[in-house]
N, C-alpha and C. Protein backbone atom coordinates (compact mmCIF):
# COMPACT_ATOMS: atom_id res chain seq x y z
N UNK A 1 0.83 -1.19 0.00
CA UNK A 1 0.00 0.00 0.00
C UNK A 1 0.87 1.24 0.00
N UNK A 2 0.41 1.97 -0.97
CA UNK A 2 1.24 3.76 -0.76
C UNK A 2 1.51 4.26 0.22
N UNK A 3 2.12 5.11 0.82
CA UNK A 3 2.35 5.90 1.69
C UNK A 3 1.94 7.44 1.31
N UNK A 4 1.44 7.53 0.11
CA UNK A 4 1.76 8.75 -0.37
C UNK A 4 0.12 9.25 -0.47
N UNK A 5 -0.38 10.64 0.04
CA UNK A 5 -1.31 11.05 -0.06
C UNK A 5 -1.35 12.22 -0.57
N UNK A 6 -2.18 12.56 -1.31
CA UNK A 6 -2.38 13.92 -2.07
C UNK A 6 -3.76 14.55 -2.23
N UNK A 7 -3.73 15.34 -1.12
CA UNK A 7 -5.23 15.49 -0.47
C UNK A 7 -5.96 16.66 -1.58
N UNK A 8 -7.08 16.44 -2.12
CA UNK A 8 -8.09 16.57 -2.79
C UNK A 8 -9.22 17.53 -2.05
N UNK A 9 -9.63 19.13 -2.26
CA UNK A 9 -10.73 19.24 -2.52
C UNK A 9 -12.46 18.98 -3.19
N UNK A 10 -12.75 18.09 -2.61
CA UNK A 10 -14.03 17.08 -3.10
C UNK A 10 -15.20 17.92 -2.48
N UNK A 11 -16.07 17.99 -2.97
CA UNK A 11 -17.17 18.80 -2.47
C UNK A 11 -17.90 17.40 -2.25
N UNK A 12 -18.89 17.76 -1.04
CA UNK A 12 -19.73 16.80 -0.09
C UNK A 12 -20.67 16.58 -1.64
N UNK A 13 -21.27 16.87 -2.12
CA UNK A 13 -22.08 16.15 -3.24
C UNK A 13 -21.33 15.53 -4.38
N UNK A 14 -19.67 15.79 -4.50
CA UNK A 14 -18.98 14.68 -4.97
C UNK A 14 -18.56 13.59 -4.25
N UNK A 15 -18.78 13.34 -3.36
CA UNK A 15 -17.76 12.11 -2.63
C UNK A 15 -18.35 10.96 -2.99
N UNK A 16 -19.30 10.35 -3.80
CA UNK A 16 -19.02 9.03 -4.50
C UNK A 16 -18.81 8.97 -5.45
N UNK A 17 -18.35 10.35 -5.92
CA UNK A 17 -17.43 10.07 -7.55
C UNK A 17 -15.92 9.99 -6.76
N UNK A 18 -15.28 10.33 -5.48
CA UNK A 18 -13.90 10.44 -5.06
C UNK A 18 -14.46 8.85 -4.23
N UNK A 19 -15.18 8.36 -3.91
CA UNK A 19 -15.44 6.91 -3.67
C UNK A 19 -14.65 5.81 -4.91
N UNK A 20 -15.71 5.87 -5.74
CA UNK A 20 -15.60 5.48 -7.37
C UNK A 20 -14.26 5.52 -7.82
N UNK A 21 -13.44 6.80 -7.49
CA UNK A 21 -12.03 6.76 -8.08
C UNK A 21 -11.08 6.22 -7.79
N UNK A 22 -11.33 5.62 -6.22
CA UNK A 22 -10.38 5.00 -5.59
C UNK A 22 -10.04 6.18 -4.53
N UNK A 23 -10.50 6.83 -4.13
CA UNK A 23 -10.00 8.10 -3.37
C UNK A 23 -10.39 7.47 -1.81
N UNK A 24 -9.58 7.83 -0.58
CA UNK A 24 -10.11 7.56 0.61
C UNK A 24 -10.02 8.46 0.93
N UNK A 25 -10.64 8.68 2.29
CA UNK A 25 -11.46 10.05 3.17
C UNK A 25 -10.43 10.00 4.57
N UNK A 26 -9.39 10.85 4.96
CA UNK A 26 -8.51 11.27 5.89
C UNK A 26 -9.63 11.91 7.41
N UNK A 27 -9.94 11.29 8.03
CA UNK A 27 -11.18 11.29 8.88
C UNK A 27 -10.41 13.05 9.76
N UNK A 28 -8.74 12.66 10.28
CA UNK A 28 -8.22 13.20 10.73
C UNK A 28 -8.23 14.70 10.32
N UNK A 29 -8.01 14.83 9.15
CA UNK A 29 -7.76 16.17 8.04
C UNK A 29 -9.36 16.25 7.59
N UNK A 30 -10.10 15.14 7.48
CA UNK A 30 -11.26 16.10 7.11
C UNK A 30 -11.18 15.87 5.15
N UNK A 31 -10.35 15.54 4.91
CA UNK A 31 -10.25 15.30 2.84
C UNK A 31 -9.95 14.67 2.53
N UNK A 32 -10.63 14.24 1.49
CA UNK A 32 -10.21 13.24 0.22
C UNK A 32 -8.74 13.13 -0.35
N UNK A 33 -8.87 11.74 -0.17
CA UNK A 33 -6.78 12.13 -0.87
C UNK A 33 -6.96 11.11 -2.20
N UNK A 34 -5.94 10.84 -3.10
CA UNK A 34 -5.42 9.37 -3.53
C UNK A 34 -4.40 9.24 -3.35
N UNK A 35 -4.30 8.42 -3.72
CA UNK A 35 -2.79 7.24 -3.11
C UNK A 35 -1.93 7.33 -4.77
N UNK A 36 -1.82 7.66 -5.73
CA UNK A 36 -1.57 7.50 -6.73
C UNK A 36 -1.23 8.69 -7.72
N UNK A 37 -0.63 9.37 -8.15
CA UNK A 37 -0.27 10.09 -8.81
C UNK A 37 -0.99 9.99 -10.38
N UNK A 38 -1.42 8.89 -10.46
CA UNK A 38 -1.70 8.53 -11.69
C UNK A 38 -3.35 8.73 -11.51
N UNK A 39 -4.16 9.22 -10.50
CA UNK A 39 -5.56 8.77 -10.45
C UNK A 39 -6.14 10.05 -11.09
N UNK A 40 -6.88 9.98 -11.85
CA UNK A 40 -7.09 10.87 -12.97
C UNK A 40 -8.12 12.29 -11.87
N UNK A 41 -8.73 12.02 -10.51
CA UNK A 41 -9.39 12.88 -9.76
C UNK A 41 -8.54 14.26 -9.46
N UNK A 42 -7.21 13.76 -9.58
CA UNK A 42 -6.07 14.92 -9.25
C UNK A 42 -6.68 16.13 -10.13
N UNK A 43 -6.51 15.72 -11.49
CA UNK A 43 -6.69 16.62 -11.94
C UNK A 43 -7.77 17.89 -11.99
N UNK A 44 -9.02 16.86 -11.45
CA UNK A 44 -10.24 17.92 -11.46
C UNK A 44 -10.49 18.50 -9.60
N UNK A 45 -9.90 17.46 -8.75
CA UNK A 45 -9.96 18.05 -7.24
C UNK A 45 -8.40 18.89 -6.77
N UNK A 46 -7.52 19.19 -7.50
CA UNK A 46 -6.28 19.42 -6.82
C UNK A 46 -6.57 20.84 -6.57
N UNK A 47 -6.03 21.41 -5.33
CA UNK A 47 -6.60 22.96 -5.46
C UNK A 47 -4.74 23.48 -5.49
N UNK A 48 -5.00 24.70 -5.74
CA UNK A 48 -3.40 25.79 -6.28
C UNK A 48 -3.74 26.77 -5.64
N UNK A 49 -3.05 27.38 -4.94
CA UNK A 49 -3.14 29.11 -4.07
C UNK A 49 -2.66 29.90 -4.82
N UNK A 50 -3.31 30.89 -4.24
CA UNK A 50 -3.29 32.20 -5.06
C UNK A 50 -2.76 33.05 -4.22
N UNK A 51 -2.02 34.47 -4.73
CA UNK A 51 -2.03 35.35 -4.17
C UNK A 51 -2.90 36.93 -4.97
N UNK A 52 -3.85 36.64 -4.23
CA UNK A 52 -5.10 37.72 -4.53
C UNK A 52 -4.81 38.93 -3.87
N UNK A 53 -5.20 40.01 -4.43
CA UNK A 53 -4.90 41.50 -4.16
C UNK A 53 -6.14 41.45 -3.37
N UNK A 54 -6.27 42.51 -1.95
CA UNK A 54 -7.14 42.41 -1.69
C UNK A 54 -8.62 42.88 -2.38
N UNK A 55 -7.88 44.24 -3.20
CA UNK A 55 -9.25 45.17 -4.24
C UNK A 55 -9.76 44.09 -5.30
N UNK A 56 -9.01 42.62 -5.66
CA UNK A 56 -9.86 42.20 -6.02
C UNK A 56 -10.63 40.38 -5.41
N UNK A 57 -10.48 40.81 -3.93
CA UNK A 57 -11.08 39.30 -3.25
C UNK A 57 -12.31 38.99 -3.69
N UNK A 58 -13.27 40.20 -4.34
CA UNK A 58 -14.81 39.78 -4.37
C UNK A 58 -14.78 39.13 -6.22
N UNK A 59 -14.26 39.57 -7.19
CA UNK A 59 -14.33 39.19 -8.03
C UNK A 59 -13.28 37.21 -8.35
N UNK A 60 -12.05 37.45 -7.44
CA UNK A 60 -11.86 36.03 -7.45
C UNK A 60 -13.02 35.15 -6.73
N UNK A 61 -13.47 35.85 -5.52
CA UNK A 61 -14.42 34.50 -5.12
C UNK A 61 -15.53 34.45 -5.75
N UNK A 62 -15.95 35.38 -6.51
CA UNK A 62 -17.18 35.12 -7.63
C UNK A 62 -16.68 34.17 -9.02
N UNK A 63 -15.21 33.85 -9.15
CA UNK A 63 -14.62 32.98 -10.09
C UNK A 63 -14.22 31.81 -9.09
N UNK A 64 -15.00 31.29 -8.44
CA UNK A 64 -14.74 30.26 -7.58
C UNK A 64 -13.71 30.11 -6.40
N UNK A 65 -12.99 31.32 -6.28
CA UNK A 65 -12.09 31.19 -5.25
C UNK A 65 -12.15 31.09 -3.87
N UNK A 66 -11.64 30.00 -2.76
CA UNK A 66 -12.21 30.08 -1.61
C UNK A 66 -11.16 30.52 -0.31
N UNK A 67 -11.58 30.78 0.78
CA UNK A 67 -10.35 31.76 1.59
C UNK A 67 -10.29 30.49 2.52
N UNK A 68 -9.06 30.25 2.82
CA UNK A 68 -8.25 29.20 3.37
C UNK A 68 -7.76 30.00 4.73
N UNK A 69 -8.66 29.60 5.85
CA UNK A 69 -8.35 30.34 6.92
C UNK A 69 -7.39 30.35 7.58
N UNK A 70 -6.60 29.29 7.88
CA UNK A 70 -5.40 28.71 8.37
C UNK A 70 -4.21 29.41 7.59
N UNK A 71 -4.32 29.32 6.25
CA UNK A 71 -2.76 29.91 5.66
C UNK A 71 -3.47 31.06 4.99
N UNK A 72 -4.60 31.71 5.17
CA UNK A 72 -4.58 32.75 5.43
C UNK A 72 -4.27 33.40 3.90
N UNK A 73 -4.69 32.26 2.96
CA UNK A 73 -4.69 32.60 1.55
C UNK A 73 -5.65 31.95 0.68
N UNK A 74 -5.92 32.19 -0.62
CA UNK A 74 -6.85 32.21 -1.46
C UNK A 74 -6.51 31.06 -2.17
N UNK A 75 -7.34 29.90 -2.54
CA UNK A 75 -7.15 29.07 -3.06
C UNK A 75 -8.70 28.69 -3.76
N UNK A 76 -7.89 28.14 -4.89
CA UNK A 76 -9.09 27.26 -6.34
C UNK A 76 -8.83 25.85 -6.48
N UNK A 77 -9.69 25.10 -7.34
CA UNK A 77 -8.96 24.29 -8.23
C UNK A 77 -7.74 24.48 -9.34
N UNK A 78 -7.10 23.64 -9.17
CA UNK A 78 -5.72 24.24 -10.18
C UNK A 78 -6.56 24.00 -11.40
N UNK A 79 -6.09 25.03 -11.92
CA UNK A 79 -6.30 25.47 -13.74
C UNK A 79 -7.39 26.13 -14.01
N UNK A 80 -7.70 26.55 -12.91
CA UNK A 80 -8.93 27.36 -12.96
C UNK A 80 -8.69 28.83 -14.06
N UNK A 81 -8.76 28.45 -14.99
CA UNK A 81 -8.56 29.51 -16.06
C UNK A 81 -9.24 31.01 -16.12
N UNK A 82 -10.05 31.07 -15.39
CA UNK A 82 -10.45 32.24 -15.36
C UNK A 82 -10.23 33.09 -14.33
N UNK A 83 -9.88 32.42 -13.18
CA UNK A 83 -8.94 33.23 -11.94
C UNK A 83 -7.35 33.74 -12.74
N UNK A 84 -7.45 32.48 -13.16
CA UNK A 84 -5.41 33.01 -13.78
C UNK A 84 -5.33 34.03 -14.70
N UNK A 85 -6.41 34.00 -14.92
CA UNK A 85 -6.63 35.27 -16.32
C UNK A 85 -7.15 36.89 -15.73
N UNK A 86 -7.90 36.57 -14.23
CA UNK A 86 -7.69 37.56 -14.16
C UNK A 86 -6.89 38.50 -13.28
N UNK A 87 -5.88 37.35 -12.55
CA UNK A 87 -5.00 37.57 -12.04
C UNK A 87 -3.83 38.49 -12.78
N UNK A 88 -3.52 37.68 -14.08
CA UNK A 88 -2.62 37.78 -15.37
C UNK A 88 -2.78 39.25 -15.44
N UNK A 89 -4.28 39.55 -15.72
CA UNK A 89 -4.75 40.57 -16.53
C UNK A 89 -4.22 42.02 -15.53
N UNK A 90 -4.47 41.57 -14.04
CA UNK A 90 -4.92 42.66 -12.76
C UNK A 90 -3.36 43.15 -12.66
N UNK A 91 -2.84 41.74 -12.31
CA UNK A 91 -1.26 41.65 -11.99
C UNK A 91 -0.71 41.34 -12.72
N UNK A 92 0.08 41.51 -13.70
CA UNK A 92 1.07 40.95 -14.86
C UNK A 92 2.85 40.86 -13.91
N UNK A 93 3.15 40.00 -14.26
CA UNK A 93 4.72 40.09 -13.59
C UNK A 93 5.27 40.80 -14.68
N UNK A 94 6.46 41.42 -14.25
CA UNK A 94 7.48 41.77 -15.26
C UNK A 94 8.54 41.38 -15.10
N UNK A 95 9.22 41.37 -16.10
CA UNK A 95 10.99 40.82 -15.94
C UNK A 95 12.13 41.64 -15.44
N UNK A 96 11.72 43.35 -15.81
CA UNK A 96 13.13 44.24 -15.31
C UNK A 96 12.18 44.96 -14.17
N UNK A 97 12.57 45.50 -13.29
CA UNK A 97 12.42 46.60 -12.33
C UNK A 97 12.77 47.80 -12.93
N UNK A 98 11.62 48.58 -12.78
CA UNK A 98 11.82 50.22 -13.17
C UNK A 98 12.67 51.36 -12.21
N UNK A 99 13.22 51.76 -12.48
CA UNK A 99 14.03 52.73 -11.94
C UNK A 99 13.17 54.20 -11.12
């Protein structure tokens, strides 16, 4: 058996599709994990943090974003394309520093 867990955002009206996938329930933590790198749920439950400006907290959490009280940061499902876009759009990185 794995040792390896990779805990999953599953919403309570998914958990017999994270049943179904092979996913088990961490009673301790409270989430869905798999054991497998390969289990295709990663892809649609894995969540990615954000760092959200605060002027725009109301429009990320209207693009699904949820506030992670503990670390005290903003987190989605990864690939959530329309947070990254408007992150991209709000905040663009740049490569040189302006003088």
């Amino acid at each position: 058996m794995s040792n390896v867990k990779i805990f999953l955002e599953v919403p309570f009206a998914d958990k017999e599709i994270a049943k179904k996938g092979k996913c088990k329930f961490d009673s301790d933590v409270k989430k869905w994990y798999a054991t497998s790198e390969k289990n295709p749920l990663i892809a649609k439950y894995l969540i990615a943090y954000y760092n959200v400006p605060y002027d725009l907290k109301d429009k990320a959490k209207a693009l699904g974003a949820r506030w992670d009280m503990d670390r005290k940061q903003w987190y989605s499902y990864q690939g959530n394309d329309l947070l990254i876009a408007l992150l991209d759009e709000e905040c663009p990185l740049t490569d040189s520093e302006e003088d």
